[in-house]
N, C-alpha and C. Protein backbone atom coordinates (compact mmCIF):
# COMPACT_ATOMS: atom_id res chain seq x y z
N UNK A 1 -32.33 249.48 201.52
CA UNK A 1 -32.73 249.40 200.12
C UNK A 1 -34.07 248.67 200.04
N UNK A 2 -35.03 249.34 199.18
CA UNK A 2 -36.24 248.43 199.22
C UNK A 2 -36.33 248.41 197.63
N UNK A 3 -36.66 247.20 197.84
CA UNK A 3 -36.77 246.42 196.16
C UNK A 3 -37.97 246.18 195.72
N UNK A 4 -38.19 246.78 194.17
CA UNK A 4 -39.33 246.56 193.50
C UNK A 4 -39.73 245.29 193.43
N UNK A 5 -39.06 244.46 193.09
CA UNK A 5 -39.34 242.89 192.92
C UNK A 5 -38.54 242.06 194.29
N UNK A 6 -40.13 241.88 194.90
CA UNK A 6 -39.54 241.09 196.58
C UNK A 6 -38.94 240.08 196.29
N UNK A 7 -38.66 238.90 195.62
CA UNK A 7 -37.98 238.25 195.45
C UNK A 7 -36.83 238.86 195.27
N UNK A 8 -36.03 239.80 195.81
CA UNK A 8 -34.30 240.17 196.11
C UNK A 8 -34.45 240.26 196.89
N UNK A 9 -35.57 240.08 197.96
CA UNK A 9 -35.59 240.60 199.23
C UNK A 9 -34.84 239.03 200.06
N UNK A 10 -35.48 238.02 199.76
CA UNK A 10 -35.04 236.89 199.59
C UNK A 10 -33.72 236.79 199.78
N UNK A 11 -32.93 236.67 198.07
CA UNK A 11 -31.79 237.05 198.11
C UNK A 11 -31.00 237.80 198.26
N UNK A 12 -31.46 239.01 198.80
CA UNK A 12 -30.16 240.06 199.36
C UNK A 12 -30.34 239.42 200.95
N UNK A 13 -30.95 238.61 201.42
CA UNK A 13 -30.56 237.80 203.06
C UNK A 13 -29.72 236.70 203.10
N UNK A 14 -29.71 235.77 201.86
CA UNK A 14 -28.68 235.01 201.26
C UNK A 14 -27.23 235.84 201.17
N UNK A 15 -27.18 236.72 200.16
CA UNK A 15 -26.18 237.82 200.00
C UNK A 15 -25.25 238.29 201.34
N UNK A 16 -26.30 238.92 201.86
CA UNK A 16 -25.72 239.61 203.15
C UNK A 16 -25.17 238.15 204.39
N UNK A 17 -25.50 237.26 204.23
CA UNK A 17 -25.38 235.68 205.16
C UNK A 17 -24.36 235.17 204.35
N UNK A 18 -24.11 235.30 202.97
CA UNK A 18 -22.60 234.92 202.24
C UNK A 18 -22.78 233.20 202.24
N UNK A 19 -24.04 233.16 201.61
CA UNK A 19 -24.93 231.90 201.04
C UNK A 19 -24.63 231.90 200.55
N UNK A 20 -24.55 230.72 199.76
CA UNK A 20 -24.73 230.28 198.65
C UNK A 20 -26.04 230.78 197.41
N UNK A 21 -26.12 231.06 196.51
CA UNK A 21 -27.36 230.75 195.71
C UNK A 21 -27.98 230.09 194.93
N UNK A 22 -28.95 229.65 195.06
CA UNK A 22 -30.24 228.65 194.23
C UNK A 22 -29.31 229.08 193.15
N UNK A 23 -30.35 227.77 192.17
CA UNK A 23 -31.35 228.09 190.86
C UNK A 23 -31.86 228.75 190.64
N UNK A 24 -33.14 228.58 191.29
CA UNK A 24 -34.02 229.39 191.46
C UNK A 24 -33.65 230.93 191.86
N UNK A 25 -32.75 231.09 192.37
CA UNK A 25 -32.24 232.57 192.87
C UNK A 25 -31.79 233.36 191.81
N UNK A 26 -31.23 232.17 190.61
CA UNK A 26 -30.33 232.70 189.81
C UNK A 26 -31.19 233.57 188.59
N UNK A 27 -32.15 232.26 188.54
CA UNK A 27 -33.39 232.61 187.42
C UNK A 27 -33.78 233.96 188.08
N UNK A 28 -34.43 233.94 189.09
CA UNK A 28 -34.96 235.70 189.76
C UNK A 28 -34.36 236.45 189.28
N UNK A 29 -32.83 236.51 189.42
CA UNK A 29 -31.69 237.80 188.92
C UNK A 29 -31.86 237.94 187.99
N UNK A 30 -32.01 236.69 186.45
CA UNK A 30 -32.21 236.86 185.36
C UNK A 30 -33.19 237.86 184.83
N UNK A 31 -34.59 237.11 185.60
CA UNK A 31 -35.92 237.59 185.21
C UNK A 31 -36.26 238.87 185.64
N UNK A 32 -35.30 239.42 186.80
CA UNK A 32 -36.02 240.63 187.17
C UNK A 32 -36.19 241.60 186.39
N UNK A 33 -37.16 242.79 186.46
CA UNK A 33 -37.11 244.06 185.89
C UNK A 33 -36.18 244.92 186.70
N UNK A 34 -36.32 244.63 188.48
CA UNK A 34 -35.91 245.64 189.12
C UNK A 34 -34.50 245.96 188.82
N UNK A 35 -33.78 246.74 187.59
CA UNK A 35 -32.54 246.57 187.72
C UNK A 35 -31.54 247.64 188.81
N UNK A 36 -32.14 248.48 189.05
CA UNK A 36 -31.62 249.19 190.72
C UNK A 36 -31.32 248.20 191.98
N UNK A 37 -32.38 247.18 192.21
CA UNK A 37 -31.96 246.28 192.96
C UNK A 37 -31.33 245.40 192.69
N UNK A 38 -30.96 245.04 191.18
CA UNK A 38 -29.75 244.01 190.84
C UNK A 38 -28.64 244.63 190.96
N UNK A 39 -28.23 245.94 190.28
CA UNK A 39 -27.38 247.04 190.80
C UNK A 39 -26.66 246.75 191.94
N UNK A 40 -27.84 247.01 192.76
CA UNK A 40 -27.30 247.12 194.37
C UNK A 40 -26.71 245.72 194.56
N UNK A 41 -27.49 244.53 194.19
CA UNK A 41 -27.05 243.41 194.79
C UNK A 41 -25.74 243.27 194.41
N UNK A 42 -25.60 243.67 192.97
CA UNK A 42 -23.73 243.26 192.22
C UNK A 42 -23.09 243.93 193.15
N UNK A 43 -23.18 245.70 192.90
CA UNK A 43 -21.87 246.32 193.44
C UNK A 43 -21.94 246.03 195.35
N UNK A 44 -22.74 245.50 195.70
CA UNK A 44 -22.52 245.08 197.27
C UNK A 44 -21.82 243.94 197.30
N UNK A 45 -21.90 242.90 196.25
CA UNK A 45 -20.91 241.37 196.21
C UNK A 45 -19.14 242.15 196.08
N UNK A 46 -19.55 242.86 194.72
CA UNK A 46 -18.49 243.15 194.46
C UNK A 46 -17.66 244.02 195.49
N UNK A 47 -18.07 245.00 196.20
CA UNK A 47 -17.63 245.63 197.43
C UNK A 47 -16.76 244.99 197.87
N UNK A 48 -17.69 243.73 198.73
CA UNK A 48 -17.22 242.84 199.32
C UNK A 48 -16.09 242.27 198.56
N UNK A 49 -16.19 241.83 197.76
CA UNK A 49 -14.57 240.81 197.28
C UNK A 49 -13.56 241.59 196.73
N UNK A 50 -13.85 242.69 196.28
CA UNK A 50 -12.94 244.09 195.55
C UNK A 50 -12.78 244.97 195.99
N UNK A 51 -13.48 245.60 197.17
CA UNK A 51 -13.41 246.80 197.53
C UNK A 51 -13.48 247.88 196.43
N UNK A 52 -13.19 249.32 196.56
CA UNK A 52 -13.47 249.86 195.39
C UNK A 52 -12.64 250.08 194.37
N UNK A 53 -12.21 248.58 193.87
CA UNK A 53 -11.51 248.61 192.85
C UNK A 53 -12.49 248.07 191.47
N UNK A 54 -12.03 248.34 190.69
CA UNK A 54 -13.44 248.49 189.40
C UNK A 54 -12.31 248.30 188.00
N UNK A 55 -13.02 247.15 187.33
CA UNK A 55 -11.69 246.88 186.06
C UNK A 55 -13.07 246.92 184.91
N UNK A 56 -12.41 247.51 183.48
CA UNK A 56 -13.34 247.43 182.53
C UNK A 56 -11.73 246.98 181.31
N UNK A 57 -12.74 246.19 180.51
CA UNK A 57 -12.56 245.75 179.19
C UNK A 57 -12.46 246.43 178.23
N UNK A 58 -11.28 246.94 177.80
CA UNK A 58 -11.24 247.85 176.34
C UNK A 58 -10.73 246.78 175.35
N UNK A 59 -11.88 246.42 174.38
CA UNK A 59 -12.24 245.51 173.70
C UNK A 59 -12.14 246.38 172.28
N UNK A 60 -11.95 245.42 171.27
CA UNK A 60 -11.84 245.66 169.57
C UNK A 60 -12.44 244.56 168.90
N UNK A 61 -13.48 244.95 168.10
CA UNK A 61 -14.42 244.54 167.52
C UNK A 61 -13.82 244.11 165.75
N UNK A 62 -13.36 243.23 165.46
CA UNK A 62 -12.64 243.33 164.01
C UNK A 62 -13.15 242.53 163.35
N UNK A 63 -13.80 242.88 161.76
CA UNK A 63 -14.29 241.95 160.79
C UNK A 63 -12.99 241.74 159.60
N UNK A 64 -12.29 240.50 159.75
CA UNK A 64 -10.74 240.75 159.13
C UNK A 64 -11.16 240.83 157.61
N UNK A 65 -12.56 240.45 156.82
CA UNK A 65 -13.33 239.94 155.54
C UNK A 65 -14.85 240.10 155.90
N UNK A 66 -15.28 240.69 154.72
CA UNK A 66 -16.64 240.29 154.76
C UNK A 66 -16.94 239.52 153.83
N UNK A 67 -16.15 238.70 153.19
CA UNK A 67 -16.32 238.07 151.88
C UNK A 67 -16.50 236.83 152.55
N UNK A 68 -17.75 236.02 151.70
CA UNK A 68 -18.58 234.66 152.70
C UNK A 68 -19.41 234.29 151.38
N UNK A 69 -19.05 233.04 151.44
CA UNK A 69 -19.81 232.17 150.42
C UNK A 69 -21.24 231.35 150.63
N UNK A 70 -21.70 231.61 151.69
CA UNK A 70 -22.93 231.45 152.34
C UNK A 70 -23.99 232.78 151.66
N UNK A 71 -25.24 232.61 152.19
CA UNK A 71 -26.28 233.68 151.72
C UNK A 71 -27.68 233.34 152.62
N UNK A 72 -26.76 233.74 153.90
CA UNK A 72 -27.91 233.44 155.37
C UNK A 72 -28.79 234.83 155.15
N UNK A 73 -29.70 234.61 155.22
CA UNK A 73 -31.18 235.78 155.38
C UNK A 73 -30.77 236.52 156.31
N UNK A 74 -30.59 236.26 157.38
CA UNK A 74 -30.12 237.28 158.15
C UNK A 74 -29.11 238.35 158.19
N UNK A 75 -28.55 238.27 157.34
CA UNK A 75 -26.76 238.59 157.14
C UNK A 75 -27.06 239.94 155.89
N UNK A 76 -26.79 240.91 156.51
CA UNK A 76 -26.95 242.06 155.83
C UNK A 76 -25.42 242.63 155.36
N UNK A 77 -24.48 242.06 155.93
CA UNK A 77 -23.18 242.41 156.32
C UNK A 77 -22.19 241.51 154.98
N UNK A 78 -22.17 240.72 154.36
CA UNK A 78 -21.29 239.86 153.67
C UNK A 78 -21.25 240.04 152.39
N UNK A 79 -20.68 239.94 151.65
CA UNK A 79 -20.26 240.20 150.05
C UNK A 79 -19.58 238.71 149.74
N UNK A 80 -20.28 238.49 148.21
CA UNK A 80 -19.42 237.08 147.37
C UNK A 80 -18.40 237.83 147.03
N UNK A 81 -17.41 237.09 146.75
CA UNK A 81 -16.04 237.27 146.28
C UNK A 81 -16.17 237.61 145.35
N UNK A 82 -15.50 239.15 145.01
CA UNK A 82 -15.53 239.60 144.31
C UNK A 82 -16.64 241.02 143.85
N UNK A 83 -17.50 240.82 144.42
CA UNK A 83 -18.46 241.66 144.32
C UNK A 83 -18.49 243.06 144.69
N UNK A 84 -18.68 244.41 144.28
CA UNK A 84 -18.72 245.57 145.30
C UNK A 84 -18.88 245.49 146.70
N UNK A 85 -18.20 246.19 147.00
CA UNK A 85 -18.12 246.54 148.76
C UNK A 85 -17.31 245.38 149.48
N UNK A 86 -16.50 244.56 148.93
CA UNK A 86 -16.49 243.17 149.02
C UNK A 86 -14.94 243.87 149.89
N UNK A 87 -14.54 243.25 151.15
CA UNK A 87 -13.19 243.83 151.75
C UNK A 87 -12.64 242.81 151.97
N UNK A 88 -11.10 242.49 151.70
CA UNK A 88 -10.41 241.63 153.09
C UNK A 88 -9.30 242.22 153.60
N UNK A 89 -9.04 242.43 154.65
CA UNK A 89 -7.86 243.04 154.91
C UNK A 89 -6.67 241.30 155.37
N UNK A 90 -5.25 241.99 155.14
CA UNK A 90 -3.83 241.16 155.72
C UNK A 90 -3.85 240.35 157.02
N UNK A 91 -3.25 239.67 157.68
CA UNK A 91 -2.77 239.77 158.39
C UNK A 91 -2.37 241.01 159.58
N UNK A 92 -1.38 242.16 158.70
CA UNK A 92 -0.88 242.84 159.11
C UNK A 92 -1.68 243.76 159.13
N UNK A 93 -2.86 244.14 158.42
CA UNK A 93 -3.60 245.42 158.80
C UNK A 93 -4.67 244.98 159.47
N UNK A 94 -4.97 243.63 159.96
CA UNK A 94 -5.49 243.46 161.14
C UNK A 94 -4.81 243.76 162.81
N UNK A 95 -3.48 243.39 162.54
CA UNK A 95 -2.70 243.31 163.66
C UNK A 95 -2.64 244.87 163.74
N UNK A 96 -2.58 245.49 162.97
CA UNK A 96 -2.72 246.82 162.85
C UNK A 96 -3.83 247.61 163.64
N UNK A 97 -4.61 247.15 163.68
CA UNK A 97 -6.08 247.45 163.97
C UNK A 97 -5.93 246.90 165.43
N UNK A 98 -5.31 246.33 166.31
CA UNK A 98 -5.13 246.30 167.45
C UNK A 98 -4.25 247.06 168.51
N UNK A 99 -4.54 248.02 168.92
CA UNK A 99 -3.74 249.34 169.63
C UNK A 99 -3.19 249.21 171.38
N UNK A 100 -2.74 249.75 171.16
CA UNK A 100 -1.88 249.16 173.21
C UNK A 100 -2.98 249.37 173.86
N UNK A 101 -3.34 249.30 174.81
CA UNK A 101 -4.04 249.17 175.99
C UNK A 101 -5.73 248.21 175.79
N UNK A 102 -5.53 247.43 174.31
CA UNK A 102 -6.38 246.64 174.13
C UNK A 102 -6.44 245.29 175.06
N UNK A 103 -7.50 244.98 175.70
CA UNK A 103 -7.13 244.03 176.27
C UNK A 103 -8.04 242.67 176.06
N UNK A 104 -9.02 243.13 174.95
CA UNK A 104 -10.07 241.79 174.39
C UNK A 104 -10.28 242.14 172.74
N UNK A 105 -10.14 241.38 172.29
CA UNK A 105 -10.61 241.35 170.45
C UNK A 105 -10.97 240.32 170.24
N UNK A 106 -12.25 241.05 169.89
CA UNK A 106 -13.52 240.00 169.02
C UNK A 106 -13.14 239.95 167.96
N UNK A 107 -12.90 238.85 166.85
CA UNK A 107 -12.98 238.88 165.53
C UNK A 107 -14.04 237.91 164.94
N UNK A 108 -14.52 238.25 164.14
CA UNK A 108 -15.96 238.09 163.41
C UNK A 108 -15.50 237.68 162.13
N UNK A 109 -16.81 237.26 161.45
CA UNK A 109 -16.67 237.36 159.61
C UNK A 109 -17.31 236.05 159.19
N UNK A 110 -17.73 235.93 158.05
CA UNK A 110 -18.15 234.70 157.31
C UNK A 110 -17.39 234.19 157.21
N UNK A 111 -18.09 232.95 156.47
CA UNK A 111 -17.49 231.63 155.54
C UNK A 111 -16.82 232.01 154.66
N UNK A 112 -15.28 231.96 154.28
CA UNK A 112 -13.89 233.21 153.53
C UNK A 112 -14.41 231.43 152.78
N UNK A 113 -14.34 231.68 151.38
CA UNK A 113 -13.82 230.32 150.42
C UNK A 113 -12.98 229.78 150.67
N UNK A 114 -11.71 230.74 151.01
CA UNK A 114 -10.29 230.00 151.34
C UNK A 114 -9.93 229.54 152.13
């Protein structure tokens, strides 16, 4: 493998020696562009400790209210109480909103008054 950004060159000899890594090593990974050679560097760690076993996150994203008594500039998303478009859902039609083979839920939302 030859790497756009020589600094993996570095650390894929760390990698392959089952070093430890810098700081400084860590920042490189951060900063790189080369992401083919970060690529390579993950799924070669991962090889190594997993073999080709491969797990993903089926995650649910839930806003239980958008109703928020705040009025952050940024926030394109929130309604005052009471107002059009203004939602809250139950308890139960949140729990609702979580389906079998979920295995992460984010829940989100403003400042609720209550």
């Amino acid at each position: 493998m030859r790497f756009a950004d020589p600094r993996l060159d570095r650390i894929r000899a760390k990698v392959c020696a089952r070093e430890r890594l810098s700081r400084d090593d860590g920042l490189a990974l951060f900063e790189t562009g080369d992401l083919l050679g970060l690529g390579w560097l993950a799924d070669h760690v991962k090889t190594r400790l997993h073999g080709d076993r491969v797990h993903f996150v089926i995650n649910r994203y839930i806003n239980p209210t958008n109703v928020c008594v705040l009025s952050c500039r940024f926030c394109d998303f929130a309604r005052k109480p009471g107002r059009p478009g203004a939602f809250e859902n139950s308890i139960e039609d949140v729990l609702g909103m979580i389906k079998d083979g979920v295995s992460e839920v984010h829940i989100v939302g403003g400042h609720h008054p209550d």
